[in-house]
C-alpha atoms as a PDB file:
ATOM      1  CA  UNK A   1     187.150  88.131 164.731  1.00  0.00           C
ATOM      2  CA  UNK A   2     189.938  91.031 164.966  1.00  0.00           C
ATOM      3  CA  UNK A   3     188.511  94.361 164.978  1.00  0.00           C
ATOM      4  CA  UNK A   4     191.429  96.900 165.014  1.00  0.00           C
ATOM      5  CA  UNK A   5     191.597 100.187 163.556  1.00  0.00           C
ATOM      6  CA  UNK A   6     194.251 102.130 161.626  1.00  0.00           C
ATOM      7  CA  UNK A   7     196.696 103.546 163.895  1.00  0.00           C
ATOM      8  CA  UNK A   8     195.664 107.206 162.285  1.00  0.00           C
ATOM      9  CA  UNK A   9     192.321 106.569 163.088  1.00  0.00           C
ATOM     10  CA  UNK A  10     190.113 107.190 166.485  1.00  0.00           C
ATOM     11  CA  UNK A  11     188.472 104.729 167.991  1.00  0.00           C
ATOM     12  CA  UNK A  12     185.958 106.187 170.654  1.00  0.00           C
ATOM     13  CA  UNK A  13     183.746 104.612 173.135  1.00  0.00           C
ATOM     14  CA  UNK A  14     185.928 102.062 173.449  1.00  0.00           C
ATOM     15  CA  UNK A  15     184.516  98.448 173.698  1.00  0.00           C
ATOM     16  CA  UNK A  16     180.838  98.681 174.406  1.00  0.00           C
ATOM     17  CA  UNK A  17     179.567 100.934 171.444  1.00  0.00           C
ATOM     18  CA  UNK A  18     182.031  98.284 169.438  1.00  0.00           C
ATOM     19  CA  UNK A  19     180.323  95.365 170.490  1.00  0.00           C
ATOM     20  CA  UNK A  20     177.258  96.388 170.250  1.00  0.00           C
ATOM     21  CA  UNK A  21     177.839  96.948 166.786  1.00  0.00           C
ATOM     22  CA  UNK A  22     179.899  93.851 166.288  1.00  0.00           C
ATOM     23  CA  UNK A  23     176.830  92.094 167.749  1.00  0.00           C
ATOM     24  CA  UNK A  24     174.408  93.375 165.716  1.00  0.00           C
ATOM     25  CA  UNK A  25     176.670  92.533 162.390  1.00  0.00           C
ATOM     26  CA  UNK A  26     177.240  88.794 163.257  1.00  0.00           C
ATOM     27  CA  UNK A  27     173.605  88.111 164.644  1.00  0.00           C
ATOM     28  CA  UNK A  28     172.438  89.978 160.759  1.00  0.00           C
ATOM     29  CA  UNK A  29     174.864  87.398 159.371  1.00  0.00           C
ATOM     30  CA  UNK A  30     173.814  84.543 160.964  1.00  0.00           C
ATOM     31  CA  UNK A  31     169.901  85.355 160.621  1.00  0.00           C
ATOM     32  CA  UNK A  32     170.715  84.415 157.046  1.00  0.00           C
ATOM     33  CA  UNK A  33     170.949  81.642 158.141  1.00  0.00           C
ATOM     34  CA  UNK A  34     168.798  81.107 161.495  1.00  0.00           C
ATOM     35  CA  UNK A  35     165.798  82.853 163.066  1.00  0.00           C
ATOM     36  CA  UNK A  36     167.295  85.190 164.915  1.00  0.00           C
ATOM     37  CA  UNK A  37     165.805  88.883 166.110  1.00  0.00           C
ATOM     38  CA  UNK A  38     167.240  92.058 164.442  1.00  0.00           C
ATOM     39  CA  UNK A  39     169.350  94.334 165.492  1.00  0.00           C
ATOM     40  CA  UNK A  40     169.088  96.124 168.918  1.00  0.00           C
ATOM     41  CA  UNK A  41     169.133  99.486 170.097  1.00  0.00           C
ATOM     42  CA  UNK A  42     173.203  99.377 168.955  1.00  0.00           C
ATOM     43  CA  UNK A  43     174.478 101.659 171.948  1.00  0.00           C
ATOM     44  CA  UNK A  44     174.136 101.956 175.519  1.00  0.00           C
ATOM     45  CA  UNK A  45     172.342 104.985 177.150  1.00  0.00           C
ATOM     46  CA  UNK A  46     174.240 106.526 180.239  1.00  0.00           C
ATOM     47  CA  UNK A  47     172.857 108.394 183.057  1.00  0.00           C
ATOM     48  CA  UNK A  48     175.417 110.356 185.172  1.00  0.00           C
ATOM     49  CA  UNK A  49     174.722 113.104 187.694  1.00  0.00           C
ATOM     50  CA  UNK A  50     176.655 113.894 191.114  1.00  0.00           C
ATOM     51  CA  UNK A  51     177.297 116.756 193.581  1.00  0.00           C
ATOM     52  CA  UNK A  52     179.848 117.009 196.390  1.00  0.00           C
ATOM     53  CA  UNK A  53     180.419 113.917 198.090  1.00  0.00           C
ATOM     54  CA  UNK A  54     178.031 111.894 195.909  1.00  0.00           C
ATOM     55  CA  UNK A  55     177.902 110.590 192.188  1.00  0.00           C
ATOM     56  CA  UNK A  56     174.852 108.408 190.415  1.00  0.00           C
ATOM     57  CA  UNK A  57     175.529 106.309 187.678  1.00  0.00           C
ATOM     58  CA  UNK A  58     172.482 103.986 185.440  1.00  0.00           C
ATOM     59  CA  UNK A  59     172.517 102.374 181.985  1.00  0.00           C
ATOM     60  CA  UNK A  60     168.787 103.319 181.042  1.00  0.00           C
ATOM     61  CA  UNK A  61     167.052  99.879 178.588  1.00  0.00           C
ATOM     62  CA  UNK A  62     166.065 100.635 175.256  1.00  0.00           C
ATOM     63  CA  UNK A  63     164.636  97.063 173.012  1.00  0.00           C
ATOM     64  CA  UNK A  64     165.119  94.518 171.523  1.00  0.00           C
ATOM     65  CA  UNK A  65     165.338  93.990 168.127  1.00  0.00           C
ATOM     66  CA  UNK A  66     161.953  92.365 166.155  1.00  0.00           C
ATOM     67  CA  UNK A  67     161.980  88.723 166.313  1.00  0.00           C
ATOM     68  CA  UNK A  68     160.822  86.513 163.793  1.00  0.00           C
ATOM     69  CA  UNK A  69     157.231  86.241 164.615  1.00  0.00           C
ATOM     70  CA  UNK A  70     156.443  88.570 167.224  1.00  0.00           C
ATOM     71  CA  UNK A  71     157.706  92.098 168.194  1.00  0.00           C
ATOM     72  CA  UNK A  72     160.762  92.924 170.086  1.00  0.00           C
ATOM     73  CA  UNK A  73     160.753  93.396 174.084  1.00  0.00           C
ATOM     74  CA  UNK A  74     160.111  96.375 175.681  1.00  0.00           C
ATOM     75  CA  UNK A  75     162.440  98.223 178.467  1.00  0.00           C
ATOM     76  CA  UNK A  76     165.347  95.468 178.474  1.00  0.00           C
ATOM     77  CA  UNK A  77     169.170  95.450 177.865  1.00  0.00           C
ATOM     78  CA  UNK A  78     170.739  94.177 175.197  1.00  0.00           C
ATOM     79  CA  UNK A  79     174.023  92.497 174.199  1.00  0.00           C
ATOM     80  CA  UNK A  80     176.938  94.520 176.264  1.00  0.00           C
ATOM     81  CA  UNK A  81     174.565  96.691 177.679  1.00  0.00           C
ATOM     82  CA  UNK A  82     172.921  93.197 179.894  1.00  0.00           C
ATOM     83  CA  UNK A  83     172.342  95.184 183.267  1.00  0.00           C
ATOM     84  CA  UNK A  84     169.223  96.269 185.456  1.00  0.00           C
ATOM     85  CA  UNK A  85     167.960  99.403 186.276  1.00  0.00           C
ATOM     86  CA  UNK A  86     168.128 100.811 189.799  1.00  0.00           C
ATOM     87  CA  UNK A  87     164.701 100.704 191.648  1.00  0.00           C
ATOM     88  CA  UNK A  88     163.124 104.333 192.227  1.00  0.00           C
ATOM     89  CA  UNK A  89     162.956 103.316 196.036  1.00  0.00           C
ATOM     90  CA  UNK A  90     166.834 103.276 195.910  1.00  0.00           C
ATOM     91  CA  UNK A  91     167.715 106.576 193.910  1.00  0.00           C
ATOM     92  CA  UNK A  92     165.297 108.583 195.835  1.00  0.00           C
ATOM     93  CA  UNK A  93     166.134 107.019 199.485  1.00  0.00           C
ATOM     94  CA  UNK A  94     169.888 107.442 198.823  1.00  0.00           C
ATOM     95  CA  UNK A  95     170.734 109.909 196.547  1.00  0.00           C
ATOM     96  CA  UNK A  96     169.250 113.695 196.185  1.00  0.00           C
ATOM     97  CA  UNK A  97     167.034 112.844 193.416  1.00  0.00           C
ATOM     98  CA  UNK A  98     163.350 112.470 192.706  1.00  0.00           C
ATOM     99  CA  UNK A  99     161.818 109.850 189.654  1.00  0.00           C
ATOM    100  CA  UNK A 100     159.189 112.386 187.997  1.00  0.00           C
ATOM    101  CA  UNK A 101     158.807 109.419 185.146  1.00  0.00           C
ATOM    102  CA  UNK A 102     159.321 106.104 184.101  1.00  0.00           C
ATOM    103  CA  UNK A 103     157.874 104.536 181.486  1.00  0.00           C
ATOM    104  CA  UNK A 104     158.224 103.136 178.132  1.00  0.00           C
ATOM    105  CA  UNK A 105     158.067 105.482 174.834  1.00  0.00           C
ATOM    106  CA  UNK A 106     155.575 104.246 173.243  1.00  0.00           C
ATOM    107  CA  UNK A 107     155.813 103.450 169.543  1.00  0.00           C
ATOM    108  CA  UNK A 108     160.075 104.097 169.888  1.00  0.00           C
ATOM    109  CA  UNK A 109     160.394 100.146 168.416  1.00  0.00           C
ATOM    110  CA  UNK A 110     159.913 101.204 164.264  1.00  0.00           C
ATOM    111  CA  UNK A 111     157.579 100.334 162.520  1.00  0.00           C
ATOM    112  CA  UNK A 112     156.899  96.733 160.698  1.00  0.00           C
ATOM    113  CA  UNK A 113     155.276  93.886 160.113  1.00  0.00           C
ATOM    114  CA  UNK A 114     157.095  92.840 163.699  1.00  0.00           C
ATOM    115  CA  UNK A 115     158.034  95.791 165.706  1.00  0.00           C
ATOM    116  CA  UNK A 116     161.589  96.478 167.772  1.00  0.00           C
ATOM    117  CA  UNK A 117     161.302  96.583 171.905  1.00  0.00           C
ATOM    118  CA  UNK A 118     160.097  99.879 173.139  1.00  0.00           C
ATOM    119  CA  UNK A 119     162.814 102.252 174.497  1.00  0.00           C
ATOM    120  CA  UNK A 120     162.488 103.306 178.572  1.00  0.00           C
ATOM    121  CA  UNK A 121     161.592 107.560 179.586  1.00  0.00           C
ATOM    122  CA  UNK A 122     163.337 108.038 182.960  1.00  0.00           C
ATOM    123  CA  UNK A 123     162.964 111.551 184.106  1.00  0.00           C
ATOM    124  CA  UNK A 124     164.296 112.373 187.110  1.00  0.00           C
ATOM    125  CA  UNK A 125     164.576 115.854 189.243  1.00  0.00           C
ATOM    126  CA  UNK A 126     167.864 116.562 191.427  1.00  0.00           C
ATOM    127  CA  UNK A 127     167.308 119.156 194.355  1.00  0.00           C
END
């Protein structure tokens, strides 16, 4: 598959909002076809804060798509976005930062029969 766009045309975000949207297309295809879950989150949420001398960088989870017979998983990765979260030991033992709040957002998944993943809350302070 060739995904290029017009030379007049933008493409921002580059390869990972791409993908994930590529991703989701094929897998809708294919569940034609195949029990497969549906689509995920379709983007990747960024955390970036720094200060002199020091920058902090996170992907935060959202879900995963419903699956067939059973709802989508909570606070996970998905497609390009497959990496894990940094523990709140590490941010606020090395970096100027506090974790007020982690935890999922309840009821984020949709609504059906089988429900998506739940996304993640991570609130965190800087002092």
């Amino acid at each position: 598959m060739l995904i290029k766009p017009e030379k007049t045309r933008s493409c921002f975000c580059g390869k990972v909002e791409t993908s994930q949207r590529v991703a989701d297309v094929v897998l809708n295809a294919l569940s034609q076809f195949l029990d497969l879950p549906a689509a995920s989150q379709g983007t990747m949420n960024n955390l970036m804060v720094g200060g002199k001398g020091w920058a902090f960088y996170e992907t935060i989870g959202g879900g995963s798509g419903a699956r067939p017979n059973e709802n989508g998983v909570s606070g996970v990765h998905t497609n390009m976005t497959n990496t894990l979260n940094t523990p709140i030991e590490v941010i606020e033992s090395a970096y100027p930062m506090r974790v007020i709040r982690y935890e999922l957002r309840e009821n984020s998944g949709g609504v059906g029969k089988f429900r998506g993943g739940d996304g993640i809350i991570r609130e965190i302070e800087r002092y």
